[in-house]
Protein backbone atom coordinates (compact mmCIF):
# COMPACT_ATOMS: atom_id res chain seq x y z
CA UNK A 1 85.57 -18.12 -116.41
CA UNK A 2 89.02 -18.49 -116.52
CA UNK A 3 88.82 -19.09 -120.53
CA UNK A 4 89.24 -16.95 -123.13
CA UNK A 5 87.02 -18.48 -125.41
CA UNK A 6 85.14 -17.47 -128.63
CA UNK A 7 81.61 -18.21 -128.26
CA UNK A 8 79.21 -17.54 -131.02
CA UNK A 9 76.48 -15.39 -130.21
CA UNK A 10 77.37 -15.57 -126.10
CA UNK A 11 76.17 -19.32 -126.11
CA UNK A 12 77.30 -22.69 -126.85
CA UNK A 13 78.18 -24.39 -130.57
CA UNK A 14 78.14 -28.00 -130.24
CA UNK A 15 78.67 -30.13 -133.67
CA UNK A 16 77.67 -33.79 -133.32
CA UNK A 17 77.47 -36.61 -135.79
CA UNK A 18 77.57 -35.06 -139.18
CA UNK A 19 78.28 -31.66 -138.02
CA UNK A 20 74.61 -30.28 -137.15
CA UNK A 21 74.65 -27.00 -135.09
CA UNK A 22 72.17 -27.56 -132.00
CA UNK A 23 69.20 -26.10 -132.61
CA UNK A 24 68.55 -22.50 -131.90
CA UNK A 25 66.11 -22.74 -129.40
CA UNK A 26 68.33 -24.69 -127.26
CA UNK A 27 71.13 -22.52 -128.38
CA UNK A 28 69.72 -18.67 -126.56
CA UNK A 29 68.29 -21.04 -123.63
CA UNK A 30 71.63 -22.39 -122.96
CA UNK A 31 73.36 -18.78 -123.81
CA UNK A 32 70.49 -17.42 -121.29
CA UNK A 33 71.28 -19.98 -118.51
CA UNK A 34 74.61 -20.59 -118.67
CA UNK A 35 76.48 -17.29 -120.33
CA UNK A 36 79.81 -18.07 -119.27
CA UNK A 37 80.83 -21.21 -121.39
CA UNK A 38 79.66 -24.01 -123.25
CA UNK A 39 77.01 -26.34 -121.72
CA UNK A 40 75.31 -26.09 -118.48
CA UNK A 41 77.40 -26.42 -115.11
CA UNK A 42 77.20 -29.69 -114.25
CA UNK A 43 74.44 -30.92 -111.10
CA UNK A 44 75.60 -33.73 -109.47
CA UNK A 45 73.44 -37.11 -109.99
CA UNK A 46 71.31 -38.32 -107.04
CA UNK A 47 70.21 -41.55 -106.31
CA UNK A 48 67.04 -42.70 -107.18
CA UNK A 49 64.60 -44.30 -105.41
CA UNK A 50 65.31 -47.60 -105.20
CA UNK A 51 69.07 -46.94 -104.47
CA UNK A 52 67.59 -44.63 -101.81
CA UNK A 53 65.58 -47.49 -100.33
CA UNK A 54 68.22 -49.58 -100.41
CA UNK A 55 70.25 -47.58 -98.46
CA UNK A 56 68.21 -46.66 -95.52
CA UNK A 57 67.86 -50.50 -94.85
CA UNK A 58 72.04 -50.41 -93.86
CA UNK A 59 71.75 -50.84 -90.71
CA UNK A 60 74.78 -49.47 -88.09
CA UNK A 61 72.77 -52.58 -85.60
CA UNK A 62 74.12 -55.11 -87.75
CA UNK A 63 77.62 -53.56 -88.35
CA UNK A 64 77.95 -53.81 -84.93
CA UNK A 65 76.93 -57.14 -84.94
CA UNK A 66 79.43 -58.36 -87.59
CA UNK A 67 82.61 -56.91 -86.31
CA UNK A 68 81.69 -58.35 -82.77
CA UNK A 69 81.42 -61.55 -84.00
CA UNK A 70 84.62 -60.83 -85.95
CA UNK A 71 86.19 -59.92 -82.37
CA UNK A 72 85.07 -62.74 -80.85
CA UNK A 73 87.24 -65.43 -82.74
CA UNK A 74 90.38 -63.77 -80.89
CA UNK A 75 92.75 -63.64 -83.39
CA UNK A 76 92.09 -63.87 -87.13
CA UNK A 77 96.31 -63.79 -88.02
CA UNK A 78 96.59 -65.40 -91.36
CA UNK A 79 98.40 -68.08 -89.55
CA UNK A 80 95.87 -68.67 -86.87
CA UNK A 81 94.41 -71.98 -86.89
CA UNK A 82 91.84 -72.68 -89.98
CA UNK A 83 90.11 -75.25 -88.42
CA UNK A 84 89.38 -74.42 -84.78
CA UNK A 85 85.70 -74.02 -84.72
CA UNK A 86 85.97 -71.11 -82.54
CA UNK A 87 89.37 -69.40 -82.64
CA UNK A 88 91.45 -68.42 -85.77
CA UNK A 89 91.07 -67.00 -89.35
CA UNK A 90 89.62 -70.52 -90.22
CA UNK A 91 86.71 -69.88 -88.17
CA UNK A 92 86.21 -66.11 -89.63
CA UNK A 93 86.38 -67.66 -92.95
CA UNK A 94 83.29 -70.22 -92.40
CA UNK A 95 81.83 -67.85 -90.58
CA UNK A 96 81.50 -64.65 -92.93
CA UNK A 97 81.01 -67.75 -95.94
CA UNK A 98 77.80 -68.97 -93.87
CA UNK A 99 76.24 -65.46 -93.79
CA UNK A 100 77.12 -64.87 -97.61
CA UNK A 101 75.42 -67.70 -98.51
CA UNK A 102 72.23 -67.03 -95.98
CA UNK A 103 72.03 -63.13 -98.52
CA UNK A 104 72.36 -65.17 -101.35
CA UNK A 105 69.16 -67.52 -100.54
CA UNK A 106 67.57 -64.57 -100.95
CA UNK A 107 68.58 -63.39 -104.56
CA UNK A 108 66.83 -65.75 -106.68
CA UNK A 109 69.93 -67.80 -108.07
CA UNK A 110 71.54 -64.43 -108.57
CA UNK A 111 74.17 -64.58 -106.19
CA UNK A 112 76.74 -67.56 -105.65
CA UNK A 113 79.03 -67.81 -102.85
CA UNK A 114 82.91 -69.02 -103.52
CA UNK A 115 86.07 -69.62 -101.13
CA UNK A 116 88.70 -69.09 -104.06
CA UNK A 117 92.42 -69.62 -102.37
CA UNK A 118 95.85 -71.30 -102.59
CA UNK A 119 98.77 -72.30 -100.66
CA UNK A 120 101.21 -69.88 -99.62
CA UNK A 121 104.73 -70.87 -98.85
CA UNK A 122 107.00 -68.98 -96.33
CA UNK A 123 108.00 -65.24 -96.95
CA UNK A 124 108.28 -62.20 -95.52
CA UNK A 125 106.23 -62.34 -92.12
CA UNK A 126 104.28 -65.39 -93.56
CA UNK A 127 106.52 -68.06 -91.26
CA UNK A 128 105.02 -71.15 -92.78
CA UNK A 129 102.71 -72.86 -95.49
CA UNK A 130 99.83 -71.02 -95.00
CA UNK A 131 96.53 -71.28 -96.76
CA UNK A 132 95.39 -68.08 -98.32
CA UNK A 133 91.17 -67.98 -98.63
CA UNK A 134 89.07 -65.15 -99.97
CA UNK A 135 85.26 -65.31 -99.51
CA UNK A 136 83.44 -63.81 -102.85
CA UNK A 137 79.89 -63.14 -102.76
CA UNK A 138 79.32 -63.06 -106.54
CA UNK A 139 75.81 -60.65 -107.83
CA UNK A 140 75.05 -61.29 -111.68
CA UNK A 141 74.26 -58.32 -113.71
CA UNK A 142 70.88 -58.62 -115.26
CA UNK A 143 71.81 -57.03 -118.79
CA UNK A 144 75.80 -56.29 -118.65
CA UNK A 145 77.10 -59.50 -116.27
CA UNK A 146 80.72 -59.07 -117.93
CA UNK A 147 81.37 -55.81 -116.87
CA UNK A 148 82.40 -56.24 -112.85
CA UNK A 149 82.37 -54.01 -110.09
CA UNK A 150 84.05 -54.96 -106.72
CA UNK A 151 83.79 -53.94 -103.34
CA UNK A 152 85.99 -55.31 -100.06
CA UNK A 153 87.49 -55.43 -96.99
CA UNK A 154 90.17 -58.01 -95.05
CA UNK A 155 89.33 -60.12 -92.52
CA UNK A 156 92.53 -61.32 -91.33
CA UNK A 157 94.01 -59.06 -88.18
CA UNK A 158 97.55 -58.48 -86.56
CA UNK A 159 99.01 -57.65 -83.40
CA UNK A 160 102.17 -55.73 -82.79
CA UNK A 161 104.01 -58.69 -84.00
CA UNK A 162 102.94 -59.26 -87.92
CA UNK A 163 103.61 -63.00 -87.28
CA UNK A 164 102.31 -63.82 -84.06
CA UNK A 165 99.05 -66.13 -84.87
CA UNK A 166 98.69 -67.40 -81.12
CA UNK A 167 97.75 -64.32 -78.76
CA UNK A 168 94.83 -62.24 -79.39
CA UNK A 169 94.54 -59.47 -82.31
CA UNK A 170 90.84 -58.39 -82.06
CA UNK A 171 90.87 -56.52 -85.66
CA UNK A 172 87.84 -54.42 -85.03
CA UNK A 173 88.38 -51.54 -87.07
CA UNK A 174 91.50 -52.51 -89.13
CA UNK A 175 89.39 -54.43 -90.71
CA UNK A 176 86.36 -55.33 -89.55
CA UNK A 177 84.70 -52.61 -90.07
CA UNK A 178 85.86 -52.96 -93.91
CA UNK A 179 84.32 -56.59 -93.82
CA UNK A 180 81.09 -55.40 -92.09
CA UNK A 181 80.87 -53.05 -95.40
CA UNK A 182 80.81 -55.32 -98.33
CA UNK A 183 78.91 -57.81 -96.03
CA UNK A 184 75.94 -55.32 -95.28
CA UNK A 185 76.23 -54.16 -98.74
CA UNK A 186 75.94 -57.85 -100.09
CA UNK A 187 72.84 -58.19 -98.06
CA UNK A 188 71.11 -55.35 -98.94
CA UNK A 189 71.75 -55.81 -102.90
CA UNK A 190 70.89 -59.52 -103.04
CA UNK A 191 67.23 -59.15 -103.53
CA UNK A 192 67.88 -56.42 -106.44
CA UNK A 193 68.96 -56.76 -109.91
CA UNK A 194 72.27 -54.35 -111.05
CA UNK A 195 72.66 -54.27 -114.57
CA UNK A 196 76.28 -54.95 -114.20
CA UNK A 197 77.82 -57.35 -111.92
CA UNK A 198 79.13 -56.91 -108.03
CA UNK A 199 81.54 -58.90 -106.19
CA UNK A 200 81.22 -58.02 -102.69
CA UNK A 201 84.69 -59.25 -101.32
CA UNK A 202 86.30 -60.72 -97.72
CA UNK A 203 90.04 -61.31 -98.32
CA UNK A 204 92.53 -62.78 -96.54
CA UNK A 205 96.53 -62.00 -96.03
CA UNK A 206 96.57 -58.14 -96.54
CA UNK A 207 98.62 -57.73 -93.36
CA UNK A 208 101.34 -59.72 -94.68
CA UNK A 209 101.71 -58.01 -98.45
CA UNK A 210 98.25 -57.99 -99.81
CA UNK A 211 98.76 -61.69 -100.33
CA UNK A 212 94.25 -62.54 -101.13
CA UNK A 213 93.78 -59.39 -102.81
CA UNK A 214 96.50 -60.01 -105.45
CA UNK A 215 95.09 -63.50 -105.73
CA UNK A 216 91.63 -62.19 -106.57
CA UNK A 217 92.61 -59.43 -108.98
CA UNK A 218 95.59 -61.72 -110.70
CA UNK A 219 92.34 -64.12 -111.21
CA UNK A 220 90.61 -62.00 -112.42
CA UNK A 221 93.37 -60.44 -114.99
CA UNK A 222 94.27 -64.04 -116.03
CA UNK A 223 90.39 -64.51 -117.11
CA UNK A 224 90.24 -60.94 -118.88
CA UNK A 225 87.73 -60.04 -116.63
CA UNK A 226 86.54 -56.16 -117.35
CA UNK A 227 86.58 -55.27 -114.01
CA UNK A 228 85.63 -50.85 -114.12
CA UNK A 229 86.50 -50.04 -110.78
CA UNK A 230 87.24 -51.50 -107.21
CA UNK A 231 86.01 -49.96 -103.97
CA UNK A 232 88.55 -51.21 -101.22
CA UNK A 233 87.13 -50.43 -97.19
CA UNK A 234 90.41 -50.32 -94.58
CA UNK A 235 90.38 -48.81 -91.46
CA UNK A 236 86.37 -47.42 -91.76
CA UNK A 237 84.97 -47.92 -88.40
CA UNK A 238 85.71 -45.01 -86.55
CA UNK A 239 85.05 -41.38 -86.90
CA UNK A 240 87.89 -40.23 -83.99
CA UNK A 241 91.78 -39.13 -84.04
CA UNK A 242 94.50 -39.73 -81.63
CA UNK A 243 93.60 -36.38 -80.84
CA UNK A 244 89.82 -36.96 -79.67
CA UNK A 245 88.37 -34.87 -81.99
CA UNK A 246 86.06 -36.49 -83.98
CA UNK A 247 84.89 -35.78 -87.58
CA UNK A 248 81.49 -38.20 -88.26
CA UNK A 249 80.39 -36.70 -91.73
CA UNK A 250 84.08 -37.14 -93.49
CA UNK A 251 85.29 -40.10 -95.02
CA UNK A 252 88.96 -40.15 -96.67
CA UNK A 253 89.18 -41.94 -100.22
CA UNK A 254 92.64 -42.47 -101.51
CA UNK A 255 93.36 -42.38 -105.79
CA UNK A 256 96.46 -42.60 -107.13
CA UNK A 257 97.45 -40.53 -110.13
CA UNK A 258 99.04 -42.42 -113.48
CA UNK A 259 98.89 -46.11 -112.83
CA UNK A 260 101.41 -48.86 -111.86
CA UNK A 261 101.12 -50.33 -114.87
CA UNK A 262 101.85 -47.94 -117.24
CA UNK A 263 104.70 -47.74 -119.37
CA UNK A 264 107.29 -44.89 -119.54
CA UNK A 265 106.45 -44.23 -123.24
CA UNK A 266 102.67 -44.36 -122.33
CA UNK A 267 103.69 -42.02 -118.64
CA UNK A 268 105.28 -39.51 -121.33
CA UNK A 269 102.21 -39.59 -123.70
CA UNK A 270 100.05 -38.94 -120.62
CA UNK A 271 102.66 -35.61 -119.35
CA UNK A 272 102.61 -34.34 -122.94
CA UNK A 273 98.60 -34.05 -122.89
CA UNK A 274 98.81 -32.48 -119.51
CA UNK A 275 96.49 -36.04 -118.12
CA UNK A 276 98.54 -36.75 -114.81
CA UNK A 277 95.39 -35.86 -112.71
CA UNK A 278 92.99 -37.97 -115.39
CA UNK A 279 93.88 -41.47 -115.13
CA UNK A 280 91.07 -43.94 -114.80
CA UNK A 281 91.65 -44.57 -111.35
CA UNK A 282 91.37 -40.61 -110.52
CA UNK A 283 88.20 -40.98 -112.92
CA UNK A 284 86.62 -43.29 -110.86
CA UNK A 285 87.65 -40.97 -107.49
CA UNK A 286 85.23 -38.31 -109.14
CA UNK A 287 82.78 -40.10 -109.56
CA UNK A 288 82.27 -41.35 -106.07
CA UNK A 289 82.48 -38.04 -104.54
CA UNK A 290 79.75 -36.54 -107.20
CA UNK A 291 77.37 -39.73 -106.47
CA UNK A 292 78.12 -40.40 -103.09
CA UNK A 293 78.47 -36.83 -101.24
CA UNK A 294 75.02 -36.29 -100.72
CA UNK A 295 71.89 -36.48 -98.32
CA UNK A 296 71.48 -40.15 -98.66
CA UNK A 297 74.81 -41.08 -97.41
CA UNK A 298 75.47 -38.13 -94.95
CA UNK A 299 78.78 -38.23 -95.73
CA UNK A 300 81.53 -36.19 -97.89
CA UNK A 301 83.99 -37.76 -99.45
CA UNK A 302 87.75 -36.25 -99.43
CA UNK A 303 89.55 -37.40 -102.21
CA UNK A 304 93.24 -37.36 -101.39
CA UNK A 305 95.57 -37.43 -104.36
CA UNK A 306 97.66 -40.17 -103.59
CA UNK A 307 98.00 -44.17 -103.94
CA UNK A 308 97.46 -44.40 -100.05
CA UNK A 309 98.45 -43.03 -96.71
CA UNK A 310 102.45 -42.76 -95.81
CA UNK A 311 104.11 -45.88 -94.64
CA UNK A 312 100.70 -48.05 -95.46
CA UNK A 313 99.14 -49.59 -98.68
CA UNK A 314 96.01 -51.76 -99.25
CA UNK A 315 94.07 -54.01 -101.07
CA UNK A 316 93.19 -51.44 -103.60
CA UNK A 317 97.00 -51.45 -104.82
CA UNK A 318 96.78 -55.04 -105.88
CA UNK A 319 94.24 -53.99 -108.58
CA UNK A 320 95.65 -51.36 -109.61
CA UNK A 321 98.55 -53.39 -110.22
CA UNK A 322 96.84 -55.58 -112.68
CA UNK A 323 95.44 -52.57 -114.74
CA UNK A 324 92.16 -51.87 -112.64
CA UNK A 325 90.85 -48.69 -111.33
CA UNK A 326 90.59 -48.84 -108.00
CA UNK A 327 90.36 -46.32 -104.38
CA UNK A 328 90.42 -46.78 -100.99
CA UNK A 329 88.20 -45.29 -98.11
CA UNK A 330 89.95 -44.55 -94.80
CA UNK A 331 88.74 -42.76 -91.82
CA UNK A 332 89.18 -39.09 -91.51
CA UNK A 333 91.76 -39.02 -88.90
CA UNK A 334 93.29 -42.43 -87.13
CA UNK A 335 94.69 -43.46 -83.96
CA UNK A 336 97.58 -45.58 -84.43
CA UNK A 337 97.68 -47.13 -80.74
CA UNK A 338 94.46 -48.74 -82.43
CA UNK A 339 96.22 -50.06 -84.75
CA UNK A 340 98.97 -53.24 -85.34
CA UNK A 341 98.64 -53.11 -81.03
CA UNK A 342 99.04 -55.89 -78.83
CA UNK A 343 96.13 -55.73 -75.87
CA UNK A 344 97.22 -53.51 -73.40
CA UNK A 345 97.41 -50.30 -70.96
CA UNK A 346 100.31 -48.25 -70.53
CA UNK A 347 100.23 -45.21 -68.29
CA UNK A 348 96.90 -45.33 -68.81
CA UNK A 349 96.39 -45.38 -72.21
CA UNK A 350 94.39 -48.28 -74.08
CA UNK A 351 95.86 -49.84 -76.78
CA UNK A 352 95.12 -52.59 -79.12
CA UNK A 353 92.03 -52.23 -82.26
CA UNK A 354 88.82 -52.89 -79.80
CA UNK A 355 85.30 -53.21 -80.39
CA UNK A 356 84.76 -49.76 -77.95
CA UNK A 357 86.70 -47.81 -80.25
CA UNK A 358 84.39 -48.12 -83.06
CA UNK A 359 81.49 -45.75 -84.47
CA UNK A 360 79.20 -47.94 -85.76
CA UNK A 361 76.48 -45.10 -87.11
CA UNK A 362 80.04 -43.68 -88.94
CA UNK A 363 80.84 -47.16 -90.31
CA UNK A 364 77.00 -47.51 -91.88
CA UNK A 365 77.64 -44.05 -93.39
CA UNK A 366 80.88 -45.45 -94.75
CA UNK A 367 78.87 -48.58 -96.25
CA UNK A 368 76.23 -45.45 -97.69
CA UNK A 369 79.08 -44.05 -99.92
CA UNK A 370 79.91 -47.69 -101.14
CA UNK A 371 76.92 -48.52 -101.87
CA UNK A 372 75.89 -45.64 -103.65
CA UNK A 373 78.94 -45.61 -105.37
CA UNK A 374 78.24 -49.23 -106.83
CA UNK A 375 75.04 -49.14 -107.28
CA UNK A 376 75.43 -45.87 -109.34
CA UNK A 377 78.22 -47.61 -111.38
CA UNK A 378 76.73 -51.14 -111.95
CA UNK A 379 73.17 -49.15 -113.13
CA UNK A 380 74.95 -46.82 -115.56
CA UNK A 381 76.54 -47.90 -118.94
CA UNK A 382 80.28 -48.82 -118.92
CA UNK A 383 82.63 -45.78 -119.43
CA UNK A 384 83.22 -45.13 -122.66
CA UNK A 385 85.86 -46.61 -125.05
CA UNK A 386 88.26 -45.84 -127.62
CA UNK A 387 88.22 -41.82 -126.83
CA UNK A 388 90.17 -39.74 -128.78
CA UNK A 389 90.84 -35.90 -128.97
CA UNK A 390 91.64 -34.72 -132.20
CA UNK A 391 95.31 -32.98 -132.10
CA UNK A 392 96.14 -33.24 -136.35
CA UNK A 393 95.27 -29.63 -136.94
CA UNK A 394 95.64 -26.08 -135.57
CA UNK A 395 92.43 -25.06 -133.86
CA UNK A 396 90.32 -23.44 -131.59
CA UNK A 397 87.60 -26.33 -131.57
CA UNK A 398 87.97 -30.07 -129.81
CA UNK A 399 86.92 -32.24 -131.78
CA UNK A 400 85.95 -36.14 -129.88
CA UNK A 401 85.66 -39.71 -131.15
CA UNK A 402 84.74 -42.70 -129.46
CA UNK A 403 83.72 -46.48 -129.26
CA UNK A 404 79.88 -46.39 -129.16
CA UNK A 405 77.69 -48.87 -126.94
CA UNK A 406 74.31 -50.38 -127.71
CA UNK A 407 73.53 -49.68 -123.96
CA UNK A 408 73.95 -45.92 -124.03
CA UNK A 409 70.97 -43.96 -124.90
CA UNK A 410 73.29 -40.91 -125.24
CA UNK A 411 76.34 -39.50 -124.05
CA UNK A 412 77.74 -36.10 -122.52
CA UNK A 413 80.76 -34.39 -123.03
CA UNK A 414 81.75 -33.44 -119.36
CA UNK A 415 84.85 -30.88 -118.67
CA UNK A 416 86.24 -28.62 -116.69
CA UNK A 417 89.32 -25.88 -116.15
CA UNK A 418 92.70 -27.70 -116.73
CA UNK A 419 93.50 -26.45 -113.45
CA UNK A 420 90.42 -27.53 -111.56
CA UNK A 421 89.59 -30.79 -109.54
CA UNK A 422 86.08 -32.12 -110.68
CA UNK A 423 84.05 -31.91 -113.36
CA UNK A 424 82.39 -28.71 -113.75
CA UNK A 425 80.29 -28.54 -117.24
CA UNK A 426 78.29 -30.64 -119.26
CA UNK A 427 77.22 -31.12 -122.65
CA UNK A 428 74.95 -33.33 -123.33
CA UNK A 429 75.49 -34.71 -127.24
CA UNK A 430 72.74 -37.68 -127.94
CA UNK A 431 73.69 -41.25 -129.33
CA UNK A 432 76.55 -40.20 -131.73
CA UNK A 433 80.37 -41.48 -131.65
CA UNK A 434 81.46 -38.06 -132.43
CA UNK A 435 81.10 -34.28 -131.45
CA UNK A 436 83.22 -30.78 -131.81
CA UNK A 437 82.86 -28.57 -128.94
CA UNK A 438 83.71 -25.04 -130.00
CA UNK A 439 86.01 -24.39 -126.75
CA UNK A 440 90.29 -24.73 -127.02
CA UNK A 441 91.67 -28.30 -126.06
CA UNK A 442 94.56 -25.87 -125.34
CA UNK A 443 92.76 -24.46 -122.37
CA UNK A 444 90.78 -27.16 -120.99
CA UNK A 445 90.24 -30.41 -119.72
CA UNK A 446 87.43 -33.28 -121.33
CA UNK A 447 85.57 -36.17 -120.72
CA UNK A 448 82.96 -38.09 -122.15
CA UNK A 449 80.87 -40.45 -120.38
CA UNK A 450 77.50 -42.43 -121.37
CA UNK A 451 74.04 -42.20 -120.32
CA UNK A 452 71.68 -44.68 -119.53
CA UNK A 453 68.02 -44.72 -120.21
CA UNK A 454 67.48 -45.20 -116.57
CA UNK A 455 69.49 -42.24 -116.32
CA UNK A 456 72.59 -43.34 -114.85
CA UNK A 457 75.60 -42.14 -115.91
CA UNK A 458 78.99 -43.58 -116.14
CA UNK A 459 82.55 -41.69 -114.93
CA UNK A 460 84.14 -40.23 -117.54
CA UNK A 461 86.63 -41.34 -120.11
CA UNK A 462 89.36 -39.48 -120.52
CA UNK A 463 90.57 -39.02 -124.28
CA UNK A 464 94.47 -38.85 -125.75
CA UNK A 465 95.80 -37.63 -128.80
CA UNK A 466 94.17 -39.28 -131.85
């Protein structure tokens, strides 16, 4: 422990409700088990067996399949030609539209198909009026269908020249292998019912400033949507470096720290409480890695404390921009000649982002974590609301309020070192709206998040001074 901390009788005090000690029983098991703090140390959730069915039916065959059909239509520029049958982003777009809609003839009327865009003038590397369309594969939640969760990838490509739409940019990794993601994802998860609801996203004009995924999220904003969190897949397809070492089982997910759209009196509220590394967007980065580093996906995920790599950005960045928590996954370690490449060989080096360079057993793990990760959050109640840590008086106890919700069956207090990454205790608390834990605010860090009767559980709220 790296607490000192007054614990009655070596165990754990928790006051809930109306102030009711747990029971004593519970208190000497929990003392027995767990002697150096309050609550247990926290086991990570697994998937259960549905999700686990689910996700051995991702299949790396038809990832393959996807970003070679991708490939095929030569270039998918934003400017390329949207109505050559064959060639262009217009032909991507009908194309990954036509398999949506095949998944959602499966769902039962659950999932709708849309093509949501607009008109973009000239700016930046966008040379002329150029028609911006996302495709939107839409899942219902069965109980909680306001609550959203969204997943995506771009389909549009480049060459070495952002504004060339004529000669070929094959886009096989950067971002095919994002679109072959939410697209194996959507197919798998159309014939089940989420509690909450999924988008499962294709979106157009990120090479050019992110120009469909600020459409979608502004959208979204504009209809109050309560969009939780936002999985965004760029650059997932292949497992080796520049170097040639390769790194299979390791996927990179980027979360930035206090978000864009917070002000400076609400940045200096979050420094006084010591919250820099506990915005909802870093919330929703701990999560994934405790649901989604495990046996079912193969895969660990790195979270890497920052918006995105150096020099880059992504899709994830227009969400956060309108107040949404969002990540994004990235291969462990990239090759750049790979990447924004015109087709070529020079002294005998391949460049350009082709079809040979990609892992397609890596990029199925890749669409594991997602899936995982979405299922886990759509299943679960939302996270919390209204959480508040009580900072009137002078004490050694923490004392917790929040919002409740008639689709909790209980909650847990979750927390954790102030210095220390994850989550690393729990306390589980019941259906109340309040609890004390006898354990300094001064010293630590606390969550709260709510528990479903399916026993899914939400990421964490994180409270400020109330």
């Amino acid at each position: 422990m790296r607490f000192t901390t007054t614990l009655l009788a070596l165990g754990i005090l928790v006051l809930q409700g109306a102030a009711q000690l747990t029971s004593y029983e519970t208190f000497l098991q929990a003392a027995t088990e767990w002697p150096p703090g309050p609550g247990a140390v926290l086991v990570p959730q697994q998937p259960d067996a549905e999700l686990t069915a689910m996700m051995a039916q991702i299949d790396p065959a038809r990832i393959q399949a996807i970003i070679t059909k991708l490939v095929s239509f030569g270039t998918r520029n934003t400017m390329s030609s949207q109505t050559d049958p064959t060639r262009g982003i217009g032909a991507a777009r009908d194309w990954i539209a036509s398999q949506m809609q095949t998944f959602a003839a499966t769902s039962g009327g659950r999932m709708t198909v849309s093509v949501p865009g607009y008109l973009q003038t000239p700016t930046g590397s966008i040379i002329k009026n150029t028609m911006i369309s996302n495709v939107v594969a839409t899942l219902k939640g069965s109980s909680d269908p306001n609550r959203i969760y969204v997943v995506s990838g771009h389909y549009d490509s480049r060459n070495t020249n952002n504004s060339d739409f004529t000669n070929d940019a094959p886009g096989a990794d950067d971002d095919g292998s994002g679109v072959a993601v939410a697209m194996e994802l959507a197919r798998v998860m159309a014939t089940h019912k989420p509690a909450a609801t999924i988008m499962f996203a294709a979106v157009a004009g990120e090479e050019q400033g992110l120009f469909g995924s600020a459409f979608m999220a502004a959208t979204l904003k504009n209809a109050s949507a309560n969009v939780q969190g936002m999985l965004n897949n760029d650059i997932v397809g292949s497992s080796t470096g520049d170097d040639g070492t390769t790194d299979p089982f390791n996927i990179r997910m980027f979360a930035q720290g206090i978000p864009s759209t917070e002000t400076s009196a609400q940045i200096s509220d979050r420094i006084s409480i010591g919250a820099e590394n506990d915005s909802p967007i870093r919330q929703l980065g701990r999560f994934v890695v405790e649901v989604a580093s495990n046996a079912v996906t193969q895969m660990n995920v790195q979270m890497i404390y920052r918006p995105d790599r150096f020099l880059r950005g992504g899709d994830h960045e227009s969400f956060i921009k309108n107040g949404y928590p969002a990540v994004r996954f990235t291969e462990p370690a990239e090759n750049f000649a790979h990447q924004h490449q015109d087709v070529r060989v020079v002294n005998g080096v391949q460049f350009g982002d082709l079809l040979q360079f990609c892992d397609f057993d890596f990029n199925a793990r890749v669409a594991r974590v997602n899936g995982v990760a979405l299922w886990s959050l759509a299943q679960a109640p939302g996270t919390p609301k209204g959480l508040t840590l009580d900072t009137s008086v002078l004490t050694n106890n923490s004392t917790l309020k929040w919002t409740g919700d008639p689709a909790a069956a209980g909650y847990e207090v979750v927390w954790r070192a102030s210095e220390d990454a994850f989550w690393t205790h729990v306390i589980p608390v019941g259906k109340v709206t309040s609890t004390t834990v006898l354990l300094s605010k001064d010293n630590a860090q606390f969550g709260v998040r709510a528990v479903g009767a399916n026993g899914f559980k939400s990421p964490a709220a994180f409270p400020f001074s109330g």
